[in-house]
C-alpha atoms as a PDB file:
ATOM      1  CA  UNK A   1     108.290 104.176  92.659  1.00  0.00           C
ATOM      2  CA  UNK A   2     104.908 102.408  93.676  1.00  0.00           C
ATOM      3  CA  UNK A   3     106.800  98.858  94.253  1.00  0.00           C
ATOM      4  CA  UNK A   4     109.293 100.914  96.518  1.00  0.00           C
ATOM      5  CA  UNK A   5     106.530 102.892  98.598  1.00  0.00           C
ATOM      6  CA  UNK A   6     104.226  99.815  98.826  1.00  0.00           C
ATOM      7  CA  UNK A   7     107.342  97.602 100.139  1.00  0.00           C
ATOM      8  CA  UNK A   8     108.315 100.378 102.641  1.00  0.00           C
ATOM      9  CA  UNK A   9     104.496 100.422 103.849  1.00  0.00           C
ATOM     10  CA  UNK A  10     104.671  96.679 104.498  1.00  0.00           C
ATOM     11  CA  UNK A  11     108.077  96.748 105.725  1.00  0.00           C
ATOM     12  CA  UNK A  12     106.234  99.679 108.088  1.00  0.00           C
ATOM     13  CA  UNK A  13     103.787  97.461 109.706  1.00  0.00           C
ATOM     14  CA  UNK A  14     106.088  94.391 110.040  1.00  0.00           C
ATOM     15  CA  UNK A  15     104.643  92.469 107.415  1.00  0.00           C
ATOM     16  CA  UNK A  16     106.952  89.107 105.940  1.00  0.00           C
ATOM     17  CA  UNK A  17     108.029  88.750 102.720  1.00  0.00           C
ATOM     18  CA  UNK A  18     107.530  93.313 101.772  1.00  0.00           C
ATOM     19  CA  UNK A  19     110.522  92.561  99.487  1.00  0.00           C
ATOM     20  CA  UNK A  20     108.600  89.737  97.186  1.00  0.00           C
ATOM     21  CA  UNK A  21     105.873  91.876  97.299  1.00  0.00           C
ATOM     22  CA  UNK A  22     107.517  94.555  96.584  1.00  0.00           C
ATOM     23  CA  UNK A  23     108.649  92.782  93.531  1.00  0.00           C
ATOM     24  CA  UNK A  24     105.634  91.381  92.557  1.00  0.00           C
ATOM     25  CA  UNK A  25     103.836  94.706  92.433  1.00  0.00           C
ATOM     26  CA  UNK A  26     106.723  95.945  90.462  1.00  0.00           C
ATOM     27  CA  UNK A  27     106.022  93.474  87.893  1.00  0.00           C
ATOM     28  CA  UNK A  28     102.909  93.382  88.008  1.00  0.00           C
ATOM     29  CA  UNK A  29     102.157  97.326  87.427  1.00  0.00           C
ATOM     30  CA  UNK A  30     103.124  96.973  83.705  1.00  0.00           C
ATOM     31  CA  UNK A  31      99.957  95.085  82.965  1.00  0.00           C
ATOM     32  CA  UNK A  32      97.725  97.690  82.042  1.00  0.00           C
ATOM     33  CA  UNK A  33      93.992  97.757  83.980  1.00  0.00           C
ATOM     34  CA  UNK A  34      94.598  94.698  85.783  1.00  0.00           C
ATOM     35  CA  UNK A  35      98.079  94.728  87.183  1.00  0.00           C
ATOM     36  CA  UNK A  36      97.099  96.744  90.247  1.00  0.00           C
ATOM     37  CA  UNK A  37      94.429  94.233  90.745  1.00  0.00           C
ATOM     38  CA  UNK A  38      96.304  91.317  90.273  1.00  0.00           C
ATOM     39  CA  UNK A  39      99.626  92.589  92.892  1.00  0.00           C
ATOM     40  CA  UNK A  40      96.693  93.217  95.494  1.00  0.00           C
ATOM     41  CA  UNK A  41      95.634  89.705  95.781  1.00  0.00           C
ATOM     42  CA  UNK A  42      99.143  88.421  97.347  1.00  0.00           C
ATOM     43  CA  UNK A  43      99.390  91.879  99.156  1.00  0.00           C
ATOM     44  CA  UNK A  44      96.057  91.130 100.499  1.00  0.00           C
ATOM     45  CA  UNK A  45      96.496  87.743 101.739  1.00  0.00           C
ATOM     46  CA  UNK A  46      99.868  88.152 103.356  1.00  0.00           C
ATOM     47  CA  UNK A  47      98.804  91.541 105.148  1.00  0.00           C
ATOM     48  CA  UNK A  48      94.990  89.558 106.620  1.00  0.00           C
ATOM     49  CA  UNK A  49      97.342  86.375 107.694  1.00  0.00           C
ATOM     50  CA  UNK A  50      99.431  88.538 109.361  1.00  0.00           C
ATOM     51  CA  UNK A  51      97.953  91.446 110.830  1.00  0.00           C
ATOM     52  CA  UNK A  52      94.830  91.562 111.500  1.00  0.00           C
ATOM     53  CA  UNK A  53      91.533  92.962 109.538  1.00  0.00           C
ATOM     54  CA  UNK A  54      92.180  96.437 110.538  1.00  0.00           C
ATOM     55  CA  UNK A  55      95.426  96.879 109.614  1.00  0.00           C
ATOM     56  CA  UNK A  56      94.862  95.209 106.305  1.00  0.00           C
ATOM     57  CA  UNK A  57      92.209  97.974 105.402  1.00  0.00           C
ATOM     58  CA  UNK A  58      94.873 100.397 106.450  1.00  0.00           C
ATOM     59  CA  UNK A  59      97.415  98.763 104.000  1.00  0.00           C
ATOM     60  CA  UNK A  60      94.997  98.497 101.113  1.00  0.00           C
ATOM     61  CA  UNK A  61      94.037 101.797 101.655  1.00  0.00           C
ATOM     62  CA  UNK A  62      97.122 103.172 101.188  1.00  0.00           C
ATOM     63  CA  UNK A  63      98.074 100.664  98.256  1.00  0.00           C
ATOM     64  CA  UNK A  64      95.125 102.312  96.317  1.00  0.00           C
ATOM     65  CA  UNK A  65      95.789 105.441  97.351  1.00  0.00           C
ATOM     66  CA  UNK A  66      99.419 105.196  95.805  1.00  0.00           C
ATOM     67  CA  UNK A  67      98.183 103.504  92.522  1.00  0.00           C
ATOM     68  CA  UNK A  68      95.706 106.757  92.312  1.00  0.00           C
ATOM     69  CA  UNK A  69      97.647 109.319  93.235  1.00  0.00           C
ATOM     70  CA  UNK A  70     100.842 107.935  90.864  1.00  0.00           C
ATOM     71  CA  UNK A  71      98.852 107.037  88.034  1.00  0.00           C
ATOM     72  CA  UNK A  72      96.631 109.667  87.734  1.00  0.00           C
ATOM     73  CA  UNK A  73      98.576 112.776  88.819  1.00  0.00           C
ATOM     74  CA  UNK A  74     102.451 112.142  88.594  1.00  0.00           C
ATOM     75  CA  UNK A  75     102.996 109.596  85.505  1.00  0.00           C
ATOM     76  CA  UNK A  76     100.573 111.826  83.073  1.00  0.00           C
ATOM     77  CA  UNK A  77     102.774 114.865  84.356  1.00  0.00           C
ATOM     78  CA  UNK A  78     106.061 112.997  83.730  1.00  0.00           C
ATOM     79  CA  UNK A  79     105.058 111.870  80.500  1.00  0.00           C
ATOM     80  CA  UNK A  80     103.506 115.147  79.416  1.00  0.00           C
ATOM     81  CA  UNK A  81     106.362 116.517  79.673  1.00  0.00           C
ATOM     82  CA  UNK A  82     108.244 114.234  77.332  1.00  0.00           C
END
């Protein structure tokens, strides 16, 4: 979900290597409390080398906006209803 949304964002603003990325912040989710953190850093540095300062704060916007709206509203609904 978040890995596939966050690669098609990058992919979205012509950013290189969306599908490591992509990856990285799939793996990286199932550390709990950090994980997030920890795929922003390479999201981060690719997006500011690449595109510029404001569309990096557009990207990371939207990164955190994904983590908060999947982990806060649709995972607790998903597993609530297991």
């Amino acid at each position: 979900g978040k890995a596939v949304l966050v690669g098609g964002i990058l992919w979205g603003f012509e950013v290189e290597y969306y599908v490591l990325i992509g990856v990285l912040v799939f793996f990286l989710n199932f550390i709990p409390n950090i994980g997030a953190l920890m795929a922003a850093a390479p999201l981060i540095v690719c997006t500011i080398l690449q595109t510029g300062i404001n569309e990096t704060l557009v990207i990371i916007s939207l990164y955190f906006a994904i983590n908060f709206i999947i982990g806060n509203f649709i995972e607790p609904k998903l597993l609530g209803n297991k």
